[in-house]
C-alpha atoms as a PDB file:
ATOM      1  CA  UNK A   1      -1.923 -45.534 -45.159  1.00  0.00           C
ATOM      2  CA  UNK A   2      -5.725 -44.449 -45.622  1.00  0.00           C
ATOM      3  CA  UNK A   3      -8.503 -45.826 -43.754  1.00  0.00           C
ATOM      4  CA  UNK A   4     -12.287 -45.287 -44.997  1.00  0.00           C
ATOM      5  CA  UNK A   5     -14.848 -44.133 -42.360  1.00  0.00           C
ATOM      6  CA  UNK A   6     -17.994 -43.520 -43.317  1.00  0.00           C
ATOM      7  CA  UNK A   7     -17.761 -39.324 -44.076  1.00  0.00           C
ATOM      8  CA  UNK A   8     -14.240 -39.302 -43.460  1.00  0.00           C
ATOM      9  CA  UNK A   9     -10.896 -40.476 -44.383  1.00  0.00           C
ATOM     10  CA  UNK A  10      -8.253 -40.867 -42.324  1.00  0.00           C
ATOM     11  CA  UNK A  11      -4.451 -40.738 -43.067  1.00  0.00           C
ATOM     12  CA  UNK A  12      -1.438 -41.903 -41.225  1.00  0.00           C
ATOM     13  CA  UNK A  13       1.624 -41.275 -41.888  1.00  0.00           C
ATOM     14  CA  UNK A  14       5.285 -43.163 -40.277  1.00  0.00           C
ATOM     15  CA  UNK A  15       6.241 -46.509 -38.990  1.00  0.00           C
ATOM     16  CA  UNK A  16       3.460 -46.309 -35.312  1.00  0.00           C
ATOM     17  CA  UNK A  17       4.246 -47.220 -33.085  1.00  0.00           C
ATOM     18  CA  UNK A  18       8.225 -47.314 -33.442  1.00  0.00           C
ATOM     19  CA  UNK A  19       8.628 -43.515 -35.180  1.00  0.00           C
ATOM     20  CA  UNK A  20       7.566 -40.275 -35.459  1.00  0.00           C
ATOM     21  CA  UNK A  21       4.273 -39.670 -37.633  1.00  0.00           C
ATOM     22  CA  UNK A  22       0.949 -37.691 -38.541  1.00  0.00           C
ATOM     23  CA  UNK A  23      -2.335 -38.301 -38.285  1.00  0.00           C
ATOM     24  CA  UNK A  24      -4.512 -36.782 -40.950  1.00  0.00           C
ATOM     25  CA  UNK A  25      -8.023 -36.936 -40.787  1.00  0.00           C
ATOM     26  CA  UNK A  26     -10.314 -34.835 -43.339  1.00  0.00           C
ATOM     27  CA  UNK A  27     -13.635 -35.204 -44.713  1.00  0.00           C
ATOM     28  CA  UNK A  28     -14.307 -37.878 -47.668  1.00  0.00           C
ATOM     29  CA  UNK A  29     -16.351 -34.687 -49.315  1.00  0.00           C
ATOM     30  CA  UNK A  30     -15.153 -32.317 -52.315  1.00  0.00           C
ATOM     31  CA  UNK A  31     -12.899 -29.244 -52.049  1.00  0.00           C
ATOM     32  CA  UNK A  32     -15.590 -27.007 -53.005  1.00  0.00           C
ATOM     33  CA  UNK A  33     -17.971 -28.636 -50.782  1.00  0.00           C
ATOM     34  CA  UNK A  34     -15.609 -27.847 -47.811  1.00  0.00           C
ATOM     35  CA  UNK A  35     -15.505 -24.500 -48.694  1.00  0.00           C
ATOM     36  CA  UNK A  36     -19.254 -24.015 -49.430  1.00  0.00           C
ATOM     37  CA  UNK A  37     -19.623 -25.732 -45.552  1.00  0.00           C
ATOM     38  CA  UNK A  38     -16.732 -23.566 -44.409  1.00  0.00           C
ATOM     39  CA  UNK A  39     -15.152 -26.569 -42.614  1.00  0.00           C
ATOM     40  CA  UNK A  40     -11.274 -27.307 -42.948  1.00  0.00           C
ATOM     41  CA  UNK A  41      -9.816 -29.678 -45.875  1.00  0.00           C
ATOM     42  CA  UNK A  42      -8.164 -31.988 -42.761  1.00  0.00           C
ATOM     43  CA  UNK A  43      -6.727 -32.093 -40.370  1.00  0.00           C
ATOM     44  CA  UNK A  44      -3.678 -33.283 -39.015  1.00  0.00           C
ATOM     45  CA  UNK A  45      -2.228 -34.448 -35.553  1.00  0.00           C
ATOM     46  CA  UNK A  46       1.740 -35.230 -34.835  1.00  0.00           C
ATOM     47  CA  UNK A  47       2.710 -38.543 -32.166  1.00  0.00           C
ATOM     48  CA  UNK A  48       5.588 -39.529 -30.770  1.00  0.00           C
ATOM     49  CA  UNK A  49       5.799 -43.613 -29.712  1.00  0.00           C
ATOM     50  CA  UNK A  50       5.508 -43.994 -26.903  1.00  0.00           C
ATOM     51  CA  UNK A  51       6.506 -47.740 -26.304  1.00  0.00           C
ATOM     52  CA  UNK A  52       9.990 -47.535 -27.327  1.00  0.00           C
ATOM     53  CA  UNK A  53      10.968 -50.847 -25.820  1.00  0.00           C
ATOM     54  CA  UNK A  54       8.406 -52.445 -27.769  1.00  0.00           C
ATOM     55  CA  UNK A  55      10.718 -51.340 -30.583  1.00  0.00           C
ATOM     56  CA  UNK A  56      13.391 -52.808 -29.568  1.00  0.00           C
ATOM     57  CA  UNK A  57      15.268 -49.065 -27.898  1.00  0.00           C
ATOM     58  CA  UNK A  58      16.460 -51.195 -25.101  1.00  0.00           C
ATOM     59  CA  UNK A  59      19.281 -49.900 -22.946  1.00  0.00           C
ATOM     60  CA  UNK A  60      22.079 -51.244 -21.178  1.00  0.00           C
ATOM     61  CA  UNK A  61      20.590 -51.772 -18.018  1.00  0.00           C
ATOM     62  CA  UNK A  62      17.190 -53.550 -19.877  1.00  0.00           C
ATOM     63  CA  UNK A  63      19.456 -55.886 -21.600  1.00  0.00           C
ATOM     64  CA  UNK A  64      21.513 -56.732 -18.163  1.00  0.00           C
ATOM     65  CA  UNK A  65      18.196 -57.914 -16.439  1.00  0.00           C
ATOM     66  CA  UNK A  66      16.459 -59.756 -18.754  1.00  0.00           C
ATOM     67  CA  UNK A  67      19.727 -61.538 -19.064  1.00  0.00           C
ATOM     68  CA  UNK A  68      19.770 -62.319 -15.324  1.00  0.00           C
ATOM     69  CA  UNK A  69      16.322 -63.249 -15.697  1.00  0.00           C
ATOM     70  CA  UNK A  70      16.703 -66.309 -18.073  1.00  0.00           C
ATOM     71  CA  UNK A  71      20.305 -67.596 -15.835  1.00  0.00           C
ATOM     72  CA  UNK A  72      17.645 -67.246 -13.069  1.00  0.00           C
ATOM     73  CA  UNK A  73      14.770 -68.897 -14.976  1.00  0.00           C
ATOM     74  CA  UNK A  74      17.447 -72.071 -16.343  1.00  0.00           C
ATOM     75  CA  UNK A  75      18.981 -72.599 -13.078  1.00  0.00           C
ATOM     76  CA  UNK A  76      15.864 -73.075 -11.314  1.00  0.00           C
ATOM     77  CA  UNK A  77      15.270 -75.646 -14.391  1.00  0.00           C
ATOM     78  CA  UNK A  78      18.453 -77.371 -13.672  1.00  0.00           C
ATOM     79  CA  UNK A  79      17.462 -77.629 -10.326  1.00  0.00           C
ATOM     80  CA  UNK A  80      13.998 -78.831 -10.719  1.00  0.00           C
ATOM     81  CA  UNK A  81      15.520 -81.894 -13.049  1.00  0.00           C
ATOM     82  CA  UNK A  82      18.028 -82.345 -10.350  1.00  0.00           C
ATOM     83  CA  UNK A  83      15.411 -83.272  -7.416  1.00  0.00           C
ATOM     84  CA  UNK A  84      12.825 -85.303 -10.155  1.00  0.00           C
ATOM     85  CA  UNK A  85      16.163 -87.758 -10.980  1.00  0.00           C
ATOM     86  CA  UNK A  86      16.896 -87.879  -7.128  1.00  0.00           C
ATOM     87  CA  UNK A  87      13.343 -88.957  -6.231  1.00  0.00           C
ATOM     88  CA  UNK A  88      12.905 -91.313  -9.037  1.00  0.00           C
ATOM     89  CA  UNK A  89      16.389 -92.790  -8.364  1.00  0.00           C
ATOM     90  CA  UNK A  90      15.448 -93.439  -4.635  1.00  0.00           C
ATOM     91  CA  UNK A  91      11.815 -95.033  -5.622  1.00  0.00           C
ATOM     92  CA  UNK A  92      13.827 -97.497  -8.220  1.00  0.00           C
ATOM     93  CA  UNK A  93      16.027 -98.447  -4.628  1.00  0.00           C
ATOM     94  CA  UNK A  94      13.160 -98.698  -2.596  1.00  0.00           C
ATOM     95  CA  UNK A  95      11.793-102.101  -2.091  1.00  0.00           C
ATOM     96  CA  UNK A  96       8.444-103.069  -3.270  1.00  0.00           C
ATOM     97  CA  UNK A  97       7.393-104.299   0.303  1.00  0.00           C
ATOM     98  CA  UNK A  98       9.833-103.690   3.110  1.00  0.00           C
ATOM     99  CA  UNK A  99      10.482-105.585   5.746  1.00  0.00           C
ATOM    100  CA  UNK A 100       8.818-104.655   9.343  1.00  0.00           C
ATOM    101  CA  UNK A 101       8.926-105.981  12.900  1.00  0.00           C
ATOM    102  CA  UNK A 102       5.910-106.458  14.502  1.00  0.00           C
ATOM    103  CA  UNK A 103       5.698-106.340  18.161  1.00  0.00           C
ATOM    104  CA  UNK A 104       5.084-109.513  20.024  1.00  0.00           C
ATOM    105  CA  UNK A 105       6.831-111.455  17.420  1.00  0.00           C
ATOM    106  CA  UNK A 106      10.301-112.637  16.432  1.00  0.00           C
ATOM    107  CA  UNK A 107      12.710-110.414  14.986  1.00  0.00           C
ATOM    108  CA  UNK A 108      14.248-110.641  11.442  1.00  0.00           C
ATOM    109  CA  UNK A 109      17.199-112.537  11.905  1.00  0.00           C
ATOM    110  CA  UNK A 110      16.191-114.632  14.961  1.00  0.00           C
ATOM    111  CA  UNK A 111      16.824-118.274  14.364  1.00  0.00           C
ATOM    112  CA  UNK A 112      13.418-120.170  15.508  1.00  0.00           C
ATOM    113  CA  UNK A 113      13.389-123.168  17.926  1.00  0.00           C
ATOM    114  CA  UNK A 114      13.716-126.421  16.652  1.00  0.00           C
ATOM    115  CA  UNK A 115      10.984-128.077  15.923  1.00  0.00           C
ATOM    116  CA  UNK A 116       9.349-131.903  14.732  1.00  0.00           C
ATOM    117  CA  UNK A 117       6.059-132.595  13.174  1.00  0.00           C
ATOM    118  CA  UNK A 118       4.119-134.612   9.949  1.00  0.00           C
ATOM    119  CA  UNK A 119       2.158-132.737   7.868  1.00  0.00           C
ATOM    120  CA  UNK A 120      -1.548-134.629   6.871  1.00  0.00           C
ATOM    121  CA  UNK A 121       0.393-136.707   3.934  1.00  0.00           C
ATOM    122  CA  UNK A 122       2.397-137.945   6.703  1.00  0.00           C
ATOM    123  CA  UNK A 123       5.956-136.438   5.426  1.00  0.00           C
ATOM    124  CA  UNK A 124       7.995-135.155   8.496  1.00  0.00           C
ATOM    125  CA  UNK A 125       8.641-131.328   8.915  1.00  0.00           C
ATOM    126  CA  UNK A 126      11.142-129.697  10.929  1.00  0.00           C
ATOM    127  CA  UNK A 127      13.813-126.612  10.830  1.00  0.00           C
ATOM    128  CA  UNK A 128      16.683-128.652   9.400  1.00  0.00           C
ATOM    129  CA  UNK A 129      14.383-129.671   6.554  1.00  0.00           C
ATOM    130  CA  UNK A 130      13.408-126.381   5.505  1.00  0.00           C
ATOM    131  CA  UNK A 131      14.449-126.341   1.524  1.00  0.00           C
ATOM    132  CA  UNK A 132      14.689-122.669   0.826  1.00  0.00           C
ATOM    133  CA  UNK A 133      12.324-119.414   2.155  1.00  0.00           C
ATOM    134  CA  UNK A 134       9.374-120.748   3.389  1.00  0.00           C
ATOM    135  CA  UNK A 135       6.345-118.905   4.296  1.00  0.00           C
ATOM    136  CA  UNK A 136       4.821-120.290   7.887  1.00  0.00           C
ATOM    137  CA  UNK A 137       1.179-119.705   8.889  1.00  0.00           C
ATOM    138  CA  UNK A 138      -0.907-120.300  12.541  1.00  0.00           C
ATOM    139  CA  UNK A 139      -4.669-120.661  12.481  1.00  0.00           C
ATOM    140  CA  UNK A 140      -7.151-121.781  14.765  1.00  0.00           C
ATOM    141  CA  UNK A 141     -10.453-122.621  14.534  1.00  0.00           C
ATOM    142  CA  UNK A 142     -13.429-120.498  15.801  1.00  0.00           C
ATOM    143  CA  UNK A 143     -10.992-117.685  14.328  1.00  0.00           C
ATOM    144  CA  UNK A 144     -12.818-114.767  12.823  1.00  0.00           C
ATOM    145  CA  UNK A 145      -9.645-113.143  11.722  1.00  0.00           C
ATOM    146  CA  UNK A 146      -8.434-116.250  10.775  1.00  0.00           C
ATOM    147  CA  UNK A 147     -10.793-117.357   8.234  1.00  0.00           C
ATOM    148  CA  UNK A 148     -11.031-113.617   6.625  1.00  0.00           C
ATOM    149  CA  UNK A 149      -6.919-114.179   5.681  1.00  0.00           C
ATOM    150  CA  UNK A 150      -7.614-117.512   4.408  1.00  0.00           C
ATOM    151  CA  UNK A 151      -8.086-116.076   1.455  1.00  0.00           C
ATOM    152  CA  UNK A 152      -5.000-114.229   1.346  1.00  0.00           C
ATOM    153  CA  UNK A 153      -2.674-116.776   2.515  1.00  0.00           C
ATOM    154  CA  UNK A 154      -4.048-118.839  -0.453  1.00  0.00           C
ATOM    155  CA  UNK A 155      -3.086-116.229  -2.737  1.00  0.00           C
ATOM    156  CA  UNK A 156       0.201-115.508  -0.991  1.00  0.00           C
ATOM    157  CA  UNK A 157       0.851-119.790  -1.114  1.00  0.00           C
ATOM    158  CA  UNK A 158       1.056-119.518  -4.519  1.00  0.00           C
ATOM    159  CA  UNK A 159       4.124-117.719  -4.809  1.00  0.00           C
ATOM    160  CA  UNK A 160       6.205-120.158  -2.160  1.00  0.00           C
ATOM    161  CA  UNK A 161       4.962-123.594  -4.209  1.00  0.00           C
ATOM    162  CA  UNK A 162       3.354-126.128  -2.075  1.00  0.00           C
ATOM    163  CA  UNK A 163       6.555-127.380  -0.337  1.00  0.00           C
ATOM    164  CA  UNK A 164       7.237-124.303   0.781  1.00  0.00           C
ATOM    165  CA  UNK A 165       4.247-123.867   2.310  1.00  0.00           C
ATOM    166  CA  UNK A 166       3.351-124.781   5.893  1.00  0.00           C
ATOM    167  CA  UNK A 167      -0.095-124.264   7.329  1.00  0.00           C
ATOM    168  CA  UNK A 168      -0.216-124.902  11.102  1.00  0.00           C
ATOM    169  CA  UNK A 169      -3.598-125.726  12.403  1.00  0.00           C
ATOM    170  CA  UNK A 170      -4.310-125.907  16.197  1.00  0.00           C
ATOM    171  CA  UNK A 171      -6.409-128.683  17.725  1.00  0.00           C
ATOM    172  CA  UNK A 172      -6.311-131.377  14.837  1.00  0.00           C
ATOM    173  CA  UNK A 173      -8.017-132.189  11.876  1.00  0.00           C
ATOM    174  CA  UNK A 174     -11.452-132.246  12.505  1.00  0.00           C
ATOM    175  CA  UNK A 175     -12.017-129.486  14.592  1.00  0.00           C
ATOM    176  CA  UNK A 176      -9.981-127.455  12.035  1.00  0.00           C
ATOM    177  CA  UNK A 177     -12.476-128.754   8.317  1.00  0.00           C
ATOM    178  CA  UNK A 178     -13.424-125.643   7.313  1.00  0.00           C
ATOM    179  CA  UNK A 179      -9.962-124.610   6.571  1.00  0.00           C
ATOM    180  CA  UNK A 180      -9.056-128.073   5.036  1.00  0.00           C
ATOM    181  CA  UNK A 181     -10.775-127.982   1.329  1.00  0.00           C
ATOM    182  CA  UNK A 182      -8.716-124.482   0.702  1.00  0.00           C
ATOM    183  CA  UNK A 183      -5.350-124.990   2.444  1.00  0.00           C
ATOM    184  CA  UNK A 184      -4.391-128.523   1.170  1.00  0.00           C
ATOM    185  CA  UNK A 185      -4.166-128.253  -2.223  1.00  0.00           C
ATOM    186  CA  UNK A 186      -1.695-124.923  -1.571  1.00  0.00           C
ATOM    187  CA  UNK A 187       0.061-125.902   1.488  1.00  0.00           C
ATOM    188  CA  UNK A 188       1.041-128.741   3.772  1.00  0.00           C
ATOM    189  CA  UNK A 189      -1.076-128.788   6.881  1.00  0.00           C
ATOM    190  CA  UNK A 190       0.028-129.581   9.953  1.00  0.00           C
ATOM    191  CA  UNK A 191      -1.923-130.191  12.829  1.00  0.00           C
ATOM    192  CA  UNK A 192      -0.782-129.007  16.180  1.00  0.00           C
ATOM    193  CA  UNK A 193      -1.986-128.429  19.912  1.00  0.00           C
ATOM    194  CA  UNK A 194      -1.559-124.973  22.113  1.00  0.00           C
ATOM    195  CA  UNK A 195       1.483-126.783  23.924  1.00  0.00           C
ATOM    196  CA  UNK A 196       2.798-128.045  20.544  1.00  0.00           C
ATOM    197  CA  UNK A 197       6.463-127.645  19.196  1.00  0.00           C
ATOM    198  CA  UNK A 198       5.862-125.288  16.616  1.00  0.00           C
ATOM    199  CA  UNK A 199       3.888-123.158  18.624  1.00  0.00           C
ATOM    200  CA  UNK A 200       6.370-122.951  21.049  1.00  0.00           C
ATOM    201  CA  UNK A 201       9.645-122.251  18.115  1.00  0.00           C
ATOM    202  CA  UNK A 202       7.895-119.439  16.696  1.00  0.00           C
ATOM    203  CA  UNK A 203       6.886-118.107  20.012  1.00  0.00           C
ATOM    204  CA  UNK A 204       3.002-117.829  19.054  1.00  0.00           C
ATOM    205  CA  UNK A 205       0.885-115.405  21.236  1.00  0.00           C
ATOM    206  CA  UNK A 206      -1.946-114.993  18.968  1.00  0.00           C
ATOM    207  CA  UNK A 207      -3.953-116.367  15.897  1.00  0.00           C
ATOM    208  CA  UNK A 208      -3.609-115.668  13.120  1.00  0.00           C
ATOM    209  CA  UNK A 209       0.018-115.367  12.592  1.00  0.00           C
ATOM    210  CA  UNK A 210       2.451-115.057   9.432  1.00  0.00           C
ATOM    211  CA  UNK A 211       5.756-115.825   8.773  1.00  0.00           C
ATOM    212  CA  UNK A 212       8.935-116.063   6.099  1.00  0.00           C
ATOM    213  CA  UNK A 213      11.513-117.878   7.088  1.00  0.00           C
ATOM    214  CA  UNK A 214      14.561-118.444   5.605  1.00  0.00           C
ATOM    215  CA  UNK A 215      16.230-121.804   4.370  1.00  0.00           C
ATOM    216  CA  UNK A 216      18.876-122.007   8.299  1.00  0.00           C
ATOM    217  CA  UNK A 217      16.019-121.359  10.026  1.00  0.00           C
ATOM    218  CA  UNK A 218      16.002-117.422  10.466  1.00  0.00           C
ATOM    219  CA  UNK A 219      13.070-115.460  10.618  1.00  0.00           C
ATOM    220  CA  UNK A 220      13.006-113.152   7.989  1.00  0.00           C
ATOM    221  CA  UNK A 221       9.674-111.494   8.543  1.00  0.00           C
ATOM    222  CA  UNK A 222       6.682-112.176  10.835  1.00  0.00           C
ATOM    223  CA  UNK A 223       2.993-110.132  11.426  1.00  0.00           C
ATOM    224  CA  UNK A 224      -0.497-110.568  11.598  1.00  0.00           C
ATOM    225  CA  UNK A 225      -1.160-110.172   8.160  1.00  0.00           C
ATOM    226  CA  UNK A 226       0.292-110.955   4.724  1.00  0.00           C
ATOM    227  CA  UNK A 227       1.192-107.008   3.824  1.00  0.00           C
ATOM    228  CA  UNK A 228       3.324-107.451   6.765  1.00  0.00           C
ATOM    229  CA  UNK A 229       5.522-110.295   4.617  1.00  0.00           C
ATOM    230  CA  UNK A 230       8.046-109.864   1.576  1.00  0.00           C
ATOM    231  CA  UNK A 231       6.220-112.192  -0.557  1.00  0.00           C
ATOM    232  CA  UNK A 232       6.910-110.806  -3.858  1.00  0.00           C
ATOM    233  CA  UNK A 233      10.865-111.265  -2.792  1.00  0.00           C
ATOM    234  CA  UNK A 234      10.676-114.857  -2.524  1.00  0.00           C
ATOM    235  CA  UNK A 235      14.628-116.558  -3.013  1.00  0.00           C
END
């Protein structure tokens, strides 16, 4: 192969880096003007490569690591897929909104008191007339608290239906307007008093409080607020 420089020409000879070769390197002038400037014709260098494993001269013992080297880079693979399809197995199992137990109310599984009541359109309430889950909820007026989860219980109502929706509102109906205009249309309100009988079966101790309960009667989550409740697992 020749290569032009400007004065000079360069020659190599051999398959660089993977054999043995020359270099020849002599001036791009005339043979009797590198006599008349008494300067050599060329001249020429020998190489070795020195890369042979870039030429594929790999021994034994090259061969016997790089093939431990990819079993150690695929088993680390495998194992990496392993642990992604455990996780995303356990997140499909996982439910969307678990149930929790609050303190200072009842306990999943506890079967409330029995209770009697009419709701404002004058139909009766009670446990044994519970017709599937039901979500339950205490307010009182005056209630800071109260009135910011208004809106939320609204929402929440909406997934229960109307009938299965019971708003429990201490000290009657007209100390308790201001929740009136957004809880009837969603939920039957019923009016009760501090010594009333649904405050006393749920075993209320503060305001605002949330519950599902289940068709016999059994709590099936209670809390303070609505992330507290299973409401997108409504039977």
């Amino acid at each position: 192969m020749d290569v032009m420089e400007p004065g000079w020409r360069v020659a190599l000879t051999g398959r660089a880096p993977c054999a043995d070769g020359a270099l020849t390197i002599r001036p791009d002038i005339g043979e009797s003007e590198s006599r008349a400037y008494r300067q050599p014709s060329s001249l020429t260098f020998g190489y070795r490569p020195v890369t042979p494993a870039v030429c594929g001269d790999m021994g034994d013992d090259d061969m016997g690591h790089l093939s431990a080297l990819v079993a150690l880079l695929g088993a680390l693979t495998l194992l990496n897929l392993l642990l992604t399809f455990g996780i995303i197995r356990r997140l499909r199992t996982r439910p969307a909104n678990p149930i929790v137990t609050t303190p200072g109310f009842l306990s999943p599984g506890t079967l409330i008191g029995d209770f009697t009541g009419h709701d404002l359109d004058g139909r009766p309430v009670s446990r044994s007339a519970l017709s599937g889950r039901t979500l339950v909820g205490f307010f009182s007026p005056g209630c800071d608290a109260c009135r910011d989860m208004l809106p939320d219980f609204v929402a929440a109502a909406a997934a229960f239906g109307r009938d299965r929706t019971l708003a429990i509102v201490m000290s009657g109906v007209a100390s308790a307007s201001d929740y009136l205009p957004a809880l009837t249309p969603v939920a039957r309100v019923v009016p009760d008093d501090p010594d009333g009988p649904l405050i006393s079966a749920f075993a209320i101790t503060a305001f605002p409080s949330f519950f599902v309960v289940a068709a016999d009667g059994r709590i099936v989550a209670g809390g303070v607020a609505l992330d507290d409740l299973p409401i997108a697992a409504v039977a």
